[in-house]
Every structure is written in structure tokens, then in C-alpha cells.
N, C-alpha and C. Protein backbone atom coordinates (compact mmCIF):
# COMPACT_ATOMS: atom_id res chain seq x y z
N UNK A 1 -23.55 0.37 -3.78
CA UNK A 1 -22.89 -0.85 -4.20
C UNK A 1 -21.81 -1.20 -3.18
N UNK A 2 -21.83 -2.48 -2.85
CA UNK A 2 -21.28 -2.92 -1.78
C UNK A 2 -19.59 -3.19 -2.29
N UNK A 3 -18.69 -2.58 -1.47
CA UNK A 3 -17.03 -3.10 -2.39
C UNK A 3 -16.51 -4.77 -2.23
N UNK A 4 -16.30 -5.20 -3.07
CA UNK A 4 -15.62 -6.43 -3.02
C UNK A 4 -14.27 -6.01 -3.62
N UNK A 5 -12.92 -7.40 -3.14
CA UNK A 5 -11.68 -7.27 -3.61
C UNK A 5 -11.63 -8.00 -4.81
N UNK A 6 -10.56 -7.74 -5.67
CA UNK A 6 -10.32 -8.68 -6.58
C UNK A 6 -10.63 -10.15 -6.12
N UNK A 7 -10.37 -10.79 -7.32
CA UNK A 7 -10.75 -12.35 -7.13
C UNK A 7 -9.17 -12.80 -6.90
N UNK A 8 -8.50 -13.85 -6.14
CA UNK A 8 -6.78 -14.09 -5.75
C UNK A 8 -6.10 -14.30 -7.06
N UNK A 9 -6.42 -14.85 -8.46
CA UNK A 9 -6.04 -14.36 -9.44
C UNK A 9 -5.53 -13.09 -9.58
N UNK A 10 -6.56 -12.14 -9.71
CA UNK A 10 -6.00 -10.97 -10.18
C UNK A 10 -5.13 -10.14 -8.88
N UNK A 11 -5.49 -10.51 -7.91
CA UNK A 11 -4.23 -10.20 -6.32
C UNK A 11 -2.67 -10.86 -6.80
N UNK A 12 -3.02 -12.12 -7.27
CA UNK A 12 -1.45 -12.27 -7.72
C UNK A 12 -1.13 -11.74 -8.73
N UNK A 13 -1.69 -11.49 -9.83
CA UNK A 13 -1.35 -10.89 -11.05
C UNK A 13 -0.82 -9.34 -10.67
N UNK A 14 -1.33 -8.58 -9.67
CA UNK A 14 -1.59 -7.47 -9.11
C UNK A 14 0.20 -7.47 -8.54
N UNK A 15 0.42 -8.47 -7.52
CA UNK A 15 1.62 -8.75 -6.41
C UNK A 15 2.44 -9.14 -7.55
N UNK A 16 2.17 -9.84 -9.01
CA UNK A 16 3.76 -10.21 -9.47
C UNK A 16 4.11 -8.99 -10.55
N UNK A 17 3.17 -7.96 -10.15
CA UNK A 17 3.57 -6.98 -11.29
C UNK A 17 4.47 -5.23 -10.52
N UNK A 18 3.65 -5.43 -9.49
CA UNK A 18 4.31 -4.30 -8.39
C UNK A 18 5.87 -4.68 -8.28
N UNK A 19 6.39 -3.81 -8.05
CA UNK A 19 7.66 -3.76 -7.52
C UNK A 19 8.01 -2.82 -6.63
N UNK A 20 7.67 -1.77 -6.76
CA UNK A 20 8.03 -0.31 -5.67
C UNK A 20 6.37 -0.25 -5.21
N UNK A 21 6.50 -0.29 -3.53
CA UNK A 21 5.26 0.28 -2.60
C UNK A 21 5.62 1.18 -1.76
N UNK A 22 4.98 1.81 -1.99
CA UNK A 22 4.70 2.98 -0.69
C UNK A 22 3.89 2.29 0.24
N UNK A 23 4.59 2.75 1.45
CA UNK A 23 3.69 2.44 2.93
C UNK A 23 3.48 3.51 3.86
N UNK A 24 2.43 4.02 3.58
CA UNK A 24 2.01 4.86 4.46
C UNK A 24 1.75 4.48 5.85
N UNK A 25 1.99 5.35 6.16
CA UNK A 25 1.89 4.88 8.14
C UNK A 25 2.98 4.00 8.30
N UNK A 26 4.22 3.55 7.72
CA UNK A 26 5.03 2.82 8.01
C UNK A 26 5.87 2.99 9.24
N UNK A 27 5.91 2.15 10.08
CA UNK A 27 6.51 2.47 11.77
C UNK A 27 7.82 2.28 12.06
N UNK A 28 8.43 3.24 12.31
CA UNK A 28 9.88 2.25 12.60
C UNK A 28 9.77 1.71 13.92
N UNK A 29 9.38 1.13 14.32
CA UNK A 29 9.00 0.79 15.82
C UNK A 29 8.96 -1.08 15.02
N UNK A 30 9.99 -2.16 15.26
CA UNK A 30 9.86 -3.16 14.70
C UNK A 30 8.35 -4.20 15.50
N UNK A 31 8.45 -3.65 16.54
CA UNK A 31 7.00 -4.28 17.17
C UNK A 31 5.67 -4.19 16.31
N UNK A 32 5.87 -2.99 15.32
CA UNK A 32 4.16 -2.54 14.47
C UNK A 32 4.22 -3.13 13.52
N UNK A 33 2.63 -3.91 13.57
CA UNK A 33 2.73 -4.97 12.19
C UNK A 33 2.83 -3.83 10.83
N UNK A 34 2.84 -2.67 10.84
CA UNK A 34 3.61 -1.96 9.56
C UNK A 34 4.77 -2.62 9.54
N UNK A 35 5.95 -2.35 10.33
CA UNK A 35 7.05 -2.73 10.29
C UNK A 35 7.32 -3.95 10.09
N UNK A 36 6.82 -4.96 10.17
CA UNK A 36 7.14 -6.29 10.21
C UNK A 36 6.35 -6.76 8.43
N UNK A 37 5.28 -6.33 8.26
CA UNK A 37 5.03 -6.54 6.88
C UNK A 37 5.89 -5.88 5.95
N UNK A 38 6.04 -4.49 6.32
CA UNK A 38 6.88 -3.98 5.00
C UNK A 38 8.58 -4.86 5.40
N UNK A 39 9.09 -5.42 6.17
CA UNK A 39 10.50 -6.28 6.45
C UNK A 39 9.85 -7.34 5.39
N UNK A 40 8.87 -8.10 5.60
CA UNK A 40 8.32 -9.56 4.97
C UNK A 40 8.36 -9.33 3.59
N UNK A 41 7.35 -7.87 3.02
CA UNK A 41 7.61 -7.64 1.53
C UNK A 41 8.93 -7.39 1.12
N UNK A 42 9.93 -6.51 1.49
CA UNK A 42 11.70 -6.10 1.20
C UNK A 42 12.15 -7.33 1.12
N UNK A 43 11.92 -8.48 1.88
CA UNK A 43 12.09 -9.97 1.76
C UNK A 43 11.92 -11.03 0.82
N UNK A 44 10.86 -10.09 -0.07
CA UNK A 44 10.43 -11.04 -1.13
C UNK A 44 10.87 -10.17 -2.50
N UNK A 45 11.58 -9.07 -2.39
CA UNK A 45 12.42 -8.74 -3.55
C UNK A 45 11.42 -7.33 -4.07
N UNK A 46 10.82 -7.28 -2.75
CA UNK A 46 9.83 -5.27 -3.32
C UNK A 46 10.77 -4.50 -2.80
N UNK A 47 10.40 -3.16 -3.34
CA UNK A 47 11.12 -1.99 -3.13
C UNK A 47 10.16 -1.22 -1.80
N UNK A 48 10.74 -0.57 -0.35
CA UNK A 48 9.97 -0.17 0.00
C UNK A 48 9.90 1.16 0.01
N UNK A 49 9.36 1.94 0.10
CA UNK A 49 9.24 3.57 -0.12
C UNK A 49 8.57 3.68 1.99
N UNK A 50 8.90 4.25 2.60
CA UNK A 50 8.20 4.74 3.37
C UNK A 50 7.75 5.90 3.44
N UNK A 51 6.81 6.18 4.20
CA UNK A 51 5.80 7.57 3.79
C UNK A 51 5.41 7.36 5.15
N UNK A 52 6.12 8.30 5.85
CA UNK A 52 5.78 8.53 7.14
C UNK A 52 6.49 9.87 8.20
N UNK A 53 5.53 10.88 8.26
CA UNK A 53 6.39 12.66 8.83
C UNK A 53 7.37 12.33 10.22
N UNK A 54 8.50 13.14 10.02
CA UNK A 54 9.17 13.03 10.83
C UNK A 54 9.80 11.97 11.04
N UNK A 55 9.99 10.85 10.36
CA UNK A 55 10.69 10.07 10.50
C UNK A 55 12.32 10.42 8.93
N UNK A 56 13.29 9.47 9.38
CA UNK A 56 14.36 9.85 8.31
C UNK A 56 14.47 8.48 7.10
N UNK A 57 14.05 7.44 8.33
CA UNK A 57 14.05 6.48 7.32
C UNK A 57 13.80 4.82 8.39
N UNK A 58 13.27 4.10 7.44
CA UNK A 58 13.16 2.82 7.94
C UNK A 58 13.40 1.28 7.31
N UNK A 59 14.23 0.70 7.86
CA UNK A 59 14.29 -0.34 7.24
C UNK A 59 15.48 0.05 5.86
N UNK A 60 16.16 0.86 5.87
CA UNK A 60 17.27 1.42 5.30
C UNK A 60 16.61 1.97 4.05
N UNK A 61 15.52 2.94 4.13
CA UNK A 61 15.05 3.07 2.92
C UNK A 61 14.91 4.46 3.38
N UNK A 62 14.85 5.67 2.65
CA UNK A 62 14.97 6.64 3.01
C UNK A 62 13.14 7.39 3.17
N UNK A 63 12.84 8.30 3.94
CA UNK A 63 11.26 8.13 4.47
C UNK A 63 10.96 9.50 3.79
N UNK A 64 10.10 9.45 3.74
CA UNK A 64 9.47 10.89 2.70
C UNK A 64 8.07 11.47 3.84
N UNK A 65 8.05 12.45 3.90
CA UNK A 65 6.25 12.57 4.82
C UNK A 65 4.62 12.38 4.46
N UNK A 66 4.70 12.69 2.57
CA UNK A 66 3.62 12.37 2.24
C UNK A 66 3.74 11.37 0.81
N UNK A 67 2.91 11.45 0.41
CA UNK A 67 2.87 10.74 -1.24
C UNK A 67 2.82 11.76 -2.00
N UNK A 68 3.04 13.11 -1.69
CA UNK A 68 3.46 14.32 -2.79
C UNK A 68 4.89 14.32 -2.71
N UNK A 69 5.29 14.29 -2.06
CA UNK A 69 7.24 14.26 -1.88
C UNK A 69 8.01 13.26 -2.16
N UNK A 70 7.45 12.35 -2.80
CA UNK A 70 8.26 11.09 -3.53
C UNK A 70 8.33 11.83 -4.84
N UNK A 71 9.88 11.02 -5.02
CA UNK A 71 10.45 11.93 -6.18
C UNK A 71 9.84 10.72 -7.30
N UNK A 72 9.47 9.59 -7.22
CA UNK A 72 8.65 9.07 -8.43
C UNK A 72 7.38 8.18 -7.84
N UNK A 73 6.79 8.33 -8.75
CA UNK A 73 5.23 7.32 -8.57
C UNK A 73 5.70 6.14 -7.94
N UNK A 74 5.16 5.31 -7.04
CA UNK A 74 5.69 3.94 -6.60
C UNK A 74 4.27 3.11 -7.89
N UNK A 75 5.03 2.07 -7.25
CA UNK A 75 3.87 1.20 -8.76
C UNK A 75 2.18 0.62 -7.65
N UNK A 76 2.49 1.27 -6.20
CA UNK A 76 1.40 0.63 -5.52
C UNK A 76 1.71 1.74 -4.09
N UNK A 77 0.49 1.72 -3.34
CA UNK A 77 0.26 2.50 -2.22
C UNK A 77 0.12 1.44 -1.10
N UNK A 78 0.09 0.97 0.01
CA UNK A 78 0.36 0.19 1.10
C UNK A 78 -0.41 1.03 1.96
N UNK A 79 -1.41 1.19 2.37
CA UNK A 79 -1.88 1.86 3.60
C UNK A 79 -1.91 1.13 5.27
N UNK A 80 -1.36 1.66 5.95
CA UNK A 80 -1.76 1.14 7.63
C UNK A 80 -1.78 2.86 8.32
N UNK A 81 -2.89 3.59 7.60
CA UNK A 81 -3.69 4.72 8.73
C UNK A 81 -5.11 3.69 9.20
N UNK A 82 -5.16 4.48 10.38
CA UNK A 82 -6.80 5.05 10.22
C UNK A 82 -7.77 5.51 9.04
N UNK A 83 -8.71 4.66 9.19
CA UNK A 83 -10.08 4.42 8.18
C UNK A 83 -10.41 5.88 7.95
N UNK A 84 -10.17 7.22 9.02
CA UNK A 84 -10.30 8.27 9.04
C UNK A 84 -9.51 9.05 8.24
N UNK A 85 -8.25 8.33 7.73
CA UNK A 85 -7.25 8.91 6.75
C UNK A 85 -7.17 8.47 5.32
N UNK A 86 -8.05 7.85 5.01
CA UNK A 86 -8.26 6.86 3.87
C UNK A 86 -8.95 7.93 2.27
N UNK A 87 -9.86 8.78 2.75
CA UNK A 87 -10.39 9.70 2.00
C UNK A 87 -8.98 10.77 1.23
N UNK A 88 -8.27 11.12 2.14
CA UNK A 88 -7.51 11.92 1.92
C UNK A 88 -6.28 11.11 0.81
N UNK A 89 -6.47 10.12 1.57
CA UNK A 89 -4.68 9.04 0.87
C UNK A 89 -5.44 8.99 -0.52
N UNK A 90 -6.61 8.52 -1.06
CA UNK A 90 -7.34 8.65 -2.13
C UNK A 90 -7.54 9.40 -2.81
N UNK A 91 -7.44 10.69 -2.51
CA UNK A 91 -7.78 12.08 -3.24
C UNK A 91 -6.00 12.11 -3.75
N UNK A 92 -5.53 12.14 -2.78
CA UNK A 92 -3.59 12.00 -3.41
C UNK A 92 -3.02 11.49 -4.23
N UNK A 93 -3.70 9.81 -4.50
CA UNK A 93 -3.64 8.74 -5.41
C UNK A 93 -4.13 9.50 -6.83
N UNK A 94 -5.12 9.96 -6.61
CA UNK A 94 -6.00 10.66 -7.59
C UNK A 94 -4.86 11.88 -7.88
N UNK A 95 -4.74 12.53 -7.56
CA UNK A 95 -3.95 13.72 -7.89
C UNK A 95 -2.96 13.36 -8.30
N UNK A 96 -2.31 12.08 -8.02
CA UNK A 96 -0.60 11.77 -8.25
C UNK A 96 -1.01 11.32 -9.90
N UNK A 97 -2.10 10.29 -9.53
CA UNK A 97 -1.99 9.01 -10.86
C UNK A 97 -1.64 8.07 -10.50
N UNK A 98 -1.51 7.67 -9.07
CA UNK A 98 -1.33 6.18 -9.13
C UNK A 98 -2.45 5.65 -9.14
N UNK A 99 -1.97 4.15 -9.60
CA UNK A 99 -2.88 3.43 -10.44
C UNK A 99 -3.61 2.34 -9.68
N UNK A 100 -2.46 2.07 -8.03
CA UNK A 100 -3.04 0.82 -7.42
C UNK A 100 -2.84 1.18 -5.79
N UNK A 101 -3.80 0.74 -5.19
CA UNK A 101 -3.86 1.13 -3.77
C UNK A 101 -4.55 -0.09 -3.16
N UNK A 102 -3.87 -0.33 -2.21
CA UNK A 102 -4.09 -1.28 -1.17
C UNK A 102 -4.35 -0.68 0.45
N UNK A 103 -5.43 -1.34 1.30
CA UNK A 103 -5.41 -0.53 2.19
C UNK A 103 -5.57 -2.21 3.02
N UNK A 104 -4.61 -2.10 4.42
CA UNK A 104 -4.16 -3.38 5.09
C UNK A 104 -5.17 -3.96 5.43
N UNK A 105 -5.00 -5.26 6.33
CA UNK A 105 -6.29 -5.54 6.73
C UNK A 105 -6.62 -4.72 7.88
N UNK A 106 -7.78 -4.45 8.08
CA UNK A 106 -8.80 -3.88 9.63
C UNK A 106 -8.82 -2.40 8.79
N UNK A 107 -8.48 -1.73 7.80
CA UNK A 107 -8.41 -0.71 7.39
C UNK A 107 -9.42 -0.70 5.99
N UNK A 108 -10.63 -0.51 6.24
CA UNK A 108 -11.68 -0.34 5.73
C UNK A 108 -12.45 1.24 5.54
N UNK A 109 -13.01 1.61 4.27
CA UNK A 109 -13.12 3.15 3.91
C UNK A 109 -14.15 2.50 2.95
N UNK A 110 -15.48 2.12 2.89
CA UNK A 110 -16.30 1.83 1.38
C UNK A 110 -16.41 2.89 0.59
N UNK A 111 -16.58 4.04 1.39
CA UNK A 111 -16.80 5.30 0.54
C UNK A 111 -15.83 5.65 -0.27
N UNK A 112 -14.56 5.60 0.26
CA UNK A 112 -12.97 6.32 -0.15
C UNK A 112 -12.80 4.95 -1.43
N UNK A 113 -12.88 3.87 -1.02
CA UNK A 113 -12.66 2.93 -1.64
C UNK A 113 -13.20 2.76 -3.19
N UNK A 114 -14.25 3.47 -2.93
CA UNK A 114 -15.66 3.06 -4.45
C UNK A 114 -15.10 4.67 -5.44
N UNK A 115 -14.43 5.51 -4.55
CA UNK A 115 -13.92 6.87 -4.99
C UNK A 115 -13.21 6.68 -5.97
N UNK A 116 -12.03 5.57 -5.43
CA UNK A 116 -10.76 5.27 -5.90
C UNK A 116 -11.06 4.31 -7.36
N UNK A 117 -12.01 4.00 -7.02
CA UNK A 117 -12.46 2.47 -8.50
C UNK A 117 -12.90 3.45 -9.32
N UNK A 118 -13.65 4.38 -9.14
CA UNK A 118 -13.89 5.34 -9.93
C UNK A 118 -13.07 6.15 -10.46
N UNK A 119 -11.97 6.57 -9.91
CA UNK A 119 -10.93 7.19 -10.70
C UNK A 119 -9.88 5.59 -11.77
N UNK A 120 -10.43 4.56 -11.64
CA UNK A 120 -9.59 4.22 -12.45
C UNK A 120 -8.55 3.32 -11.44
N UNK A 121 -8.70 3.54 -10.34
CA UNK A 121 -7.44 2.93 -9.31
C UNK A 121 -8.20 1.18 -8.71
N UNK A 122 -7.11 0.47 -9.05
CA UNK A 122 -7.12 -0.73 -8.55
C UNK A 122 -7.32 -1.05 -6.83
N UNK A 123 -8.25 -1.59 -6.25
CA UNK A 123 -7.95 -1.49 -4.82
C UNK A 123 -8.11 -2.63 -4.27
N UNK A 124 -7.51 -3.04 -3.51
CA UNK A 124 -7.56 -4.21 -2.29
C UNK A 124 -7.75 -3.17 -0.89
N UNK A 125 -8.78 -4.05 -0.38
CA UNK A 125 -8.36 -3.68 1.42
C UNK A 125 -9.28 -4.75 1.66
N UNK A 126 -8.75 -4.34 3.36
CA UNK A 126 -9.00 -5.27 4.28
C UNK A 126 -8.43 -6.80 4.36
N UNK A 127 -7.35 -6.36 3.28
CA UNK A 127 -5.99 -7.71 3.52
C UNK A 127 -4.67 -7.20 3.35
N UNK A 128 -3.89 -8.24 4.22
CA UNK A 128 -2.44 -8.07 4.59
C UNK A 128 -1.71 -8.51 3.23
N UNK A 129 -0.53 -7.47 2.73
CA UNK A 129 -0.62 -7.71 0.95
C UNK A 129 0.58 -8.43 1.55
N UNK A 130 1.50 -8.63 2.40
CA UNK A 130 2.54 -9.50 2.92
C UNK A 130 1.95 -11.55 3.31
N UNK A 131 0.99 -11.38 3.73
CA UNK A 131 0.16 -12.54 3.84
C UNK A 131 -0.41 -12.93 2.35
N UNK A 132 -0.79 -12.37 1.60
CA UNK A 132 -1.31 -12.72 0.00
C UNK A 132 -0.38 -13.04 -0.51
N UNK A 133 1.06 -12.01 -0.42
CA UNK A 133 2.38 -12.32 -1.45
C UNK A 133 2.54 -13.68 -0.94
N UNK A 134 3.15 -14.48 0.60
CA UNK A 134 2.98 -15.26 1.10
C UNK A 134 2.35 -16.82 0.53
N UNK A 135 1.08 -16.25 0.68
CA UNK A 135 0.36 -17.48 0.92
C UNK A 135 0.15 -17.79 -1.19
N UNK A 136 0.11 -16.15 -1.89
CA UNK A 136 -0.50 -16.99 -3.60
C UNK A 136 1.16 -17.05 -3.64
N UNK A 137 1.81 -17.08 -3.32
CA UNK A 137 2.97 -17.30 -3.91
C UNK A 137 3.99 -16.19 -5.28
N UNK A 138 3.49 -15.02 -4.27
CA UNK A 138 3.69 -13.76 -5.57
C UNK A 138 5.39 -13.63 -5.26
N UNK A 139 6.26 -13.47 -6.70
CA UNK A 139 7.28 -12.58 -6.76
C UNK A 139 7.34 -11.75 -7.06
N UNK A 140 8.28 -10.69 -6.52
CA UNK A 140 8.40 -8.93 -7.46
C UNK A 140 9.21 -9.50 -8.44
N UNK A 141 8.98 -9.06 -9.26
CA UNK A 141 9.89 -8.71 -10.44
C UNK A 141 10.59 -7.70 -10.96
């Protein structure tokens, strides 16, 4: 079965209900479109969590290395790895309990993806959730 995303209804319903994201792969390097989307979402009133080793923090938010070392569930996952890291971020989701995972655009996994619907987890990929908040007109709340 081939993955499709929600329909932009339920993407905004999705964007006005999140409030705390984790961003994996988040860059402090302001040149990486990580960095510049997770600035665009903190902009529109989200919480950002970064999830990225060896770093201390970005964007004044304090940085954690994986999605086991956050001291609470975020209400959504933000991915910008490699398609090659996507299986694993999924099995984590699964283990944590989170409920919603987004993987950016160009970051495509069908396998990891159909994993995640199966446990119960909400997924978008292969779109920019800073361009959706954007363009449907989503607020955090």
C-alpha cells in the first residue's frame, strides 16, 4: 500500500493542535533549512525542543541528543535526518508513545512510515510543516 499524507484539513487540524515539537537533526548552523524552519515555527507561537548530539542548545532552547532524553513527550516529532535514519526515529516514537511524526520535505521512508500508521502514529512527510503552518494558516495554541 502506497503512503499518502493527510488531506490539508486534517494537516491544519494536526498544526492547530501541536504545540511542543521536537526537531530532530535540528542545526545550529542558521544557513540549514532545519534552522530556519524551526526559527519560522518558534515564530508562530510553537515550542521548540531540539534533538540533536553534541550540541547545548539552539535557538535558545536547550538541546537534548535523542528522543529518549527529553524529560517530556513533545506533542509532535519534526524530522530533517536522512531517509536512512527514519526506521530508527520510528521505532523511538513507538517506544516513547508519541502520537505524531512528521518527516520534512525530501525525507521520505514508505516502509518506516506505514510502521508508524500502524502503531497508531499520525504521519506527514515529504512536507515542510513551517510552509503548511504558513500557507493553511495554522496557530499553536
Amino acid at each position: 500500500m502506497q503512503f499518502s499524507n493527510p488531506a490539508p484539513d486534517e494537516i491544519l487540524q494536526l498544526l492547530n493542535t501541536v504545540h511542543s515539537i521536537a526537531i530532530v537533526g535540528l542545526s545550529p548552523n542558521e544557513a540549514r533549512p532545519s534552522f530556519r524552519v524551526a526559527r519560522g515555527l518558534q515564530s508562530l507561537g510553537y515550542h521548540i525542543i531540539p534533538v540533536r548530539p553534541l550540541v547545548n542548545e539552539v535557538l535558545g532552547e536547550k538541546a537534548f541528543p535523542n528522543l529518549e532524553s527529553l524529560p517530556e513527550l513533545p506533542d509532535i516529532v519534526d524530522v530533517f535526518r536522512a531517509a536512512e535514519h527514519i526506521p530508527a526515529i520510528v521505532e523511538s516514537c513507538v517506544r516513547l508513545g508519541i502520537k505524531r511524526l512528521w518527516l520534512q520535505q525530501g525525507v521520505i521512508h514508505e516502509a518506516a512510515a506505514q510502521r508508524a500508521r500502524e502503531a497508531g502514529i499520525t504521519v506527514v512527510m515529504d512536507r515542510c510543516m513551517w510552509r503548511d503552518a504558513v500557507q493553511l494558516e495554522a496557530h499553536s495554541r
